[in-house]
Protein backbone atom coordinates (compact mmCIF):
# COMPACT_ATOMS: atom_id res chain seq x y z
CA UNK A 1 50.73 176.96 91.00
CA UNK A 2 51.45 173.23 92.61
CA UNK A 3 55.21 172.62 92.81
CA UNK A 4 56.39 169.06 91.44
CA UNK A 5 57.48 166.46 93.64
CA UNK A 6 60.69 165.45 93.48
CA UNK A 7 62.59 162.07 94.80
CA UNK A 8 65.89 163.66 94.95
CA UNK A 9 68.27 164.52 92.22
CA UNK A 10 68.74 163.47 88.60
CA UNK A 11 71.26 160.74 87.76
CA UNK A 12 72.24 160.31 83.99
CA UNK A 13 72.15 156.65 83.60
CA UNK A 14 76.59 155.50 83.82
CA UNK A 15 78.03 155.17 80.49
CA UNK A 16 77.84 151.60 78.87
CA UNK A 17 80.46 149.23 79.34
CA UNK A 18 81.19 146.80 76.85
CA UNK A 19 80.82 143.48 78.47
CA UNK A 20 83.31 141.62 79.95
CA UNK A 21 84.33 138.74 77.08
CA UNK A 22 83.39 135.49 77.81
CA UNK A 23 86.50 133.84 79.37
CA UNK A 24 85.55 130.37 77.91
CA UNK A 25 86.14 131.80 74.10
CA UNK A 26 89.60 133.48 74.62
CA UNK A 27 92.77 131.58 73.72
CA UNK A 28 95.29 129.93 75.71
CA UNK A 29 97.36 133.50 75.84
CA UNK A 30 94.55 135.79 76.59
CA UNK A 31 93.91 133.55 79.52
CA UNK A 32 97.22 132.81 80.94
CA UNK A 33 97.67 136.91 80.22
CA UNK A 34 94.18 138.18 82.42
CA UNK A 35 94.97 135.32 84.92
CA UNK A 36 98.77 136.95 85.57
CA UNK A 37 97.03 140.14 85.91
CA UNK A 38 94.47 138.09 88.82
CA UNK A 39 91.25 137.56 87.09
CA UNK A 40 89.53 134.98 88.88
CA UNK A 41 87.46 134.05 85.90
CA UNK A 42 90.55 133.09 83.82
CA UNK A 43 91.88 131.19 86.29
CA UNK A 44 88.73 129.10 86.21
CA UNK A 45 88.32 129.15 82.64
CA UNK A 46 92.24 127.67 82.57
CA UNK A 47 90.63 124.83 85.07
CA UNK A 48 87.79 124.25 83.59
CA UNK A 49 89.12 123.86 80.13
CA UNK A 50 92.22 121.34 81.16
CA UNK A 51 90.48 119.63 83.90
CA UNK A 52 89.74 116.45 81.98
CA UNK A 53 93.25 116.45 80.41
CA UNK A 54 95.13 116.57 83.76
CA UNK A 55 92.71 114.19 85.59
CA UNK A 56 93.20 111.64 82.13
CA UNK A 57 96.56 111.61 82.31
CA UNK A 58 96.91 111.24 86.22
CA UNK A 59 94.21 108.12 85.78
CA UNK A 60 96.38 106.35 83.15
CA UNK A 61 98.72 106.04 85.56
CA UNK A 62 96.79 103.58 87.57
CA UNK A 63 97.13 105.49 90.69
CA UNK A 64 95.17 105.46 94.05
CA UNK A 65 92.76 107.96 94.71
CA UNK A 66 94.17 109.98 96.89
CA UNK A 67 97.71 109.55 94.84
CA UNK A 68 95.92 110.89 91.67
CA UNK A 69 94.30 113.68 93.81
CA UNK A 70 97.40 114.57 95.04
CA UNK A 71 99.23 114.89 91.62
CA UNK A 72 96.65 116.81 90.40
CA UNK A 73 96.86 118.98 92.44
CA UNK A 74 100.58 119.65 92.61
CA UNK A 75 100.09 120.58 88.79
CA UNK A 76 97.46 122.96 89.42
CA UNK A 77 100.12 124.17 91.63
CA UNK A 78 102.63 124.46 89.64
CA UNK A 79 100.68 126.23 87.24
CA UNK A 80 99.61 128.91 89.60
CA UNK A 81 103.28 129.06 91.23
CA UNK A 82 105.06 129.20 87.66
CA UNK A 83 102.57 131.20 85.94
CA UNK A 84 104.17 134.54 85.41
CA UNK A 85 107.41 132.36 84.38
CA UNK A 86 105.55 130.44 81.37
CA UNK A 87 107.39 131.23 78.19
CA UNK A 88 104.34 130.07 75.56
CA UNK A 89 101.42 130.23 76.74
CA UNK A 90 99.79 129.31 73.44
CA UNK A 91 101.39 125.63 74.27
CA UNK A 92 99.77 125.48 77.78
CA UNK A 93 98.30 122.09 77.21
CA UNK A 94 101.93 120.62 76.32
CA UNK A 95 103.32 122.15 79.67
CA UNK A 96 100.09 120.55 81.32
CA UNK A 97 101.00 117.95 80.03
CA UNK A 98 104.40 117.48 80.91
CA UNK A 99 104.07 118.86 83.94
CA UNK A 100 101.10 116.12 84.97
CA UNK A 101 103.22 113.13 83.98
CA UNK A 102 106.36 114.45 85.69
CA UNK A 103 103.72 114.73 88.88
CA UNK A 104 102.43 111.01 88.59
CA UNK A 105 106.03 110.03 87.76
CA UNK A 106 107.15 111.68 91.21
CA UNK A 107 103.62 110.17 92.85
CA UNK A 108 104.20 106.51 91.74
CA UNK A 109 108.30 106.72 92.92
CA UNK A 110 107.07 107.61 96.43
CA UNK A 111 104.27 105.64 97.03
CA UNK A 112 107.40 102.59 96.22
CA UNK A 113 109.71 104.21 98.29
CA UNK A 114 107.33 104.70 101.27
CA UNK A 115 104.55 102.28 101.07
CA UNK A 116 101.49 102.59 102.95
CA UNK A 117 101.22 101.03 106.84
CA UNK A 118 97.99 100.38 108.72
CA UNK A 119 98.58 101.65 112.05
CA UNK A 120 97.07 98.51 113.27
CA UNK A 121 100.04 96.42 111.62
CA UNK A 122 102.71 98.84 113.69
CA UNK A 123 102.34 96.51 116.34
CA UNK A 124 102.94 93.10 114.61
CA UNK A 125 106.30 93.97 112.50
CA UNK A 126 109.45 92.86 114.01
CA UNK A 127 111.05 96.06 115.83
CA UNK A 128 114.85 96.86 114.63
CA UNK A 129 116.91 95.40 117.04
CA UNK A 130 119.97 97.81 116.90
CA UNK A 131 120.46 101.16 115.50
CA UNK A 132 124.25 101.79 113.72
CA UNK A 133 125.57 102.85 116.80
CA UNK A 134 124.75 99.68 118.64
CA UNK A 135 125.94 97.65 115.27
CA UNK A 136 129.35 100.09 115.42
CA UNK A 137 129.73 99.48 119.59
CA UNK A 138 129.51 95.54 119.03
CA UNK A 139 131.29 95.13 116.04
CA UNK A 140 134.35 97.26 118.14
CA UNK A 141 133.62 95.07 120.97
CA UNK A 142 134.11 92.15 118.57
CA UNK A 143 137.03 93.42 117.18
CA UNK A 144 138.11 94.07 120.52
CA UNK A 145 137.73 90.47 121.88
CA UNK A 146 139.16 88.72 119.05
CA UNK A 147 142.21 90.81 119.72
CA UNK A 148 142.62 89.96 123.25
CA UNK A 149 142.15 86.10 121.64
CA UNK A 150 145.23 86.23 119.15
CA UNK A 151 147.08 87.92 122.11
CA UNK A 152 146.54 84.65 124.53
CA UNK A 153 150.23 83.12 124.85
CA UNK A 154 148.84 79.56 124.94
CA UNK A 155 148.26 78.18 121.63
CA UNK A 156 145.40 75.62 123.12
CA UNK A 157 143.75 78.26 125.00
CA UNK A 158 143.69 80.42 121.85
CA UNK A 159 141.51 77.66 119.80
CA UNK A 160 139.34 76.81 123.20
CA UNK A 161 138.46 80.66 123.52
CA UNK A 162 138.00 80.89 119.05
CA UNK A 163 135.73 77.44 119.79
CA UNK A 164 134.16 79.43 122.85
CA UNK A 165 132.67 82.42 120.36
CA UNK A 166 132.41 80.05 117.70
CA UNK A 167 128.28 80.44 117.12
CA UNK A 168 128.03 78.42 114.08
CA UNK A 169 124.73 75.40 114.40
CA UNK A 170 126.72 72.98 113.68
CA UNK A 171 129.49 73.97 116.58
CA UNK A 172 129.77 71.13 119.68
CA UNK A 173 128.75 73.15 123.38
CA UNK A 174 132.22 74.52 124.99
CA UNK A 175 131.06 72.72 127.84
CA UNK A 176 132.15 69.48 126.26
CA UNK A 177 135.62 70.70 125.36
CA UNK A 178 136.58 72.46 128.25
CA UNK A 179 136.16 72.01 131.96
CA UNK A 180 134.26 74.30 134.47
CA UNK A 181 137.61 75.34 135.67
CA UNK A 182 139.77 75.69 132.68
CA UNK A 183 136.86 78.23 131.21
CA UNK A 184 137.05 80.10 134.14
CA UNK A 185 140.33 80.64 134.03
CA UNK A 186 140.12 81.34 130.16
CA UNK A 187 137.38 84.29 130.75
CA UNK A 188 139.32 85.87 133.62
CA UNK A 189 142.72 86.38 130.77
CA UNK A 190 140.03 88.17 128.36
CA UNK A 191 139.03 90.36 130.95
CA UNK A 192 142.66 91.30 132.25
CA UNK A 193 143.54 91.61 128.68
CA UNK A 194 140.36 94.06 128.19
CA UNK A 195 141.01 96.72 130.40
């Protein structure tokens, strides 16, 4: 009697599954729910179904590009940062909402506050000439000088040396006030008095 071939042992076929649902029909809460629990597919379907809202609102605001890009995606985010936190759900699309102006809002206030530069322009804008501490060290040194003046026992040498720092345009040259000598003489007090 011939013996049957066999290919190895007999599987039962696994029990059906009922398929997945399709994310695309669930509501706002069934998604934000399976997308808390880390379904991938309801994190899409949350994308793909407020894509075109967030990117509307971001384009109203008349921003660049990249800006718009940017606040786009600091609300996607958001989303995915603050989604175990959302208290409705079912008004995801008003939180999108929100949450996309707010991100233009903060987009368009920075882009004023810090204003693109080309690199190539670095080199043409005036550098700043002091930093506080050399504005703080000259106004003292100011302060300083014009106390030494006031301390000068001779009245006349008191208005030469005011007329001496006096940088107004319209201000004669020292030179024709004052001799050679008597400036001199004048600079050597405001030292002494300096030290």
């Amino acid at each position: 009697m011939p013996v049957p071939a066999t290919t190895g042992p007999e599987h039962s076929p696994p029990p059906e599954q009922s398929p997945a649902p399709d994310p695309s029909s669930l509501s706002d809460t069934e998604l934000v729910r399976a997308a808390r629990e880390g379904s991938a597919d309801a994190w899409e379907a949350i994308v793909d179904r407020y894509l075109s809202l967030v990117n509307g609102i971001a384009r109203s605001y008349r921003l660049s590009q990249q800006d718009r890009e940017d606040a786009t995606q600091t609300v996607w985010l958001t989303l995915n940062q603050n989604l175990t936190r959302l208290h409705s759900p079912q008004q995801l699309a008003a939180w999108l909402h929100r949450t996309t102006r707010s991100a233009c809002n903060r987009q368009r206030a920075q882009r004023q506050r810090f204003p693109p530069i080309d690199p190539q322009d670095l080199d043409e804008r005036p550098q700043c000439q002091d930093g506080p501490e050399d504005q703080y060290l000259a106004k003292e040194t100011h302060t300083e000088l014009f106390q030494a003046i006031r301390e000068l026992p001779d009245p006349a040498d008191r208005r030469v040396a005011q007329q001496y720092l006096d940088d107004s345009p319209d201000a004669a040259p020292i030179s024709h006030r004052t001799s050679a000598r008597e400036r001199r003489r004048l600079i050597r007090q405001l030292r002494r008095s300096l030290r």
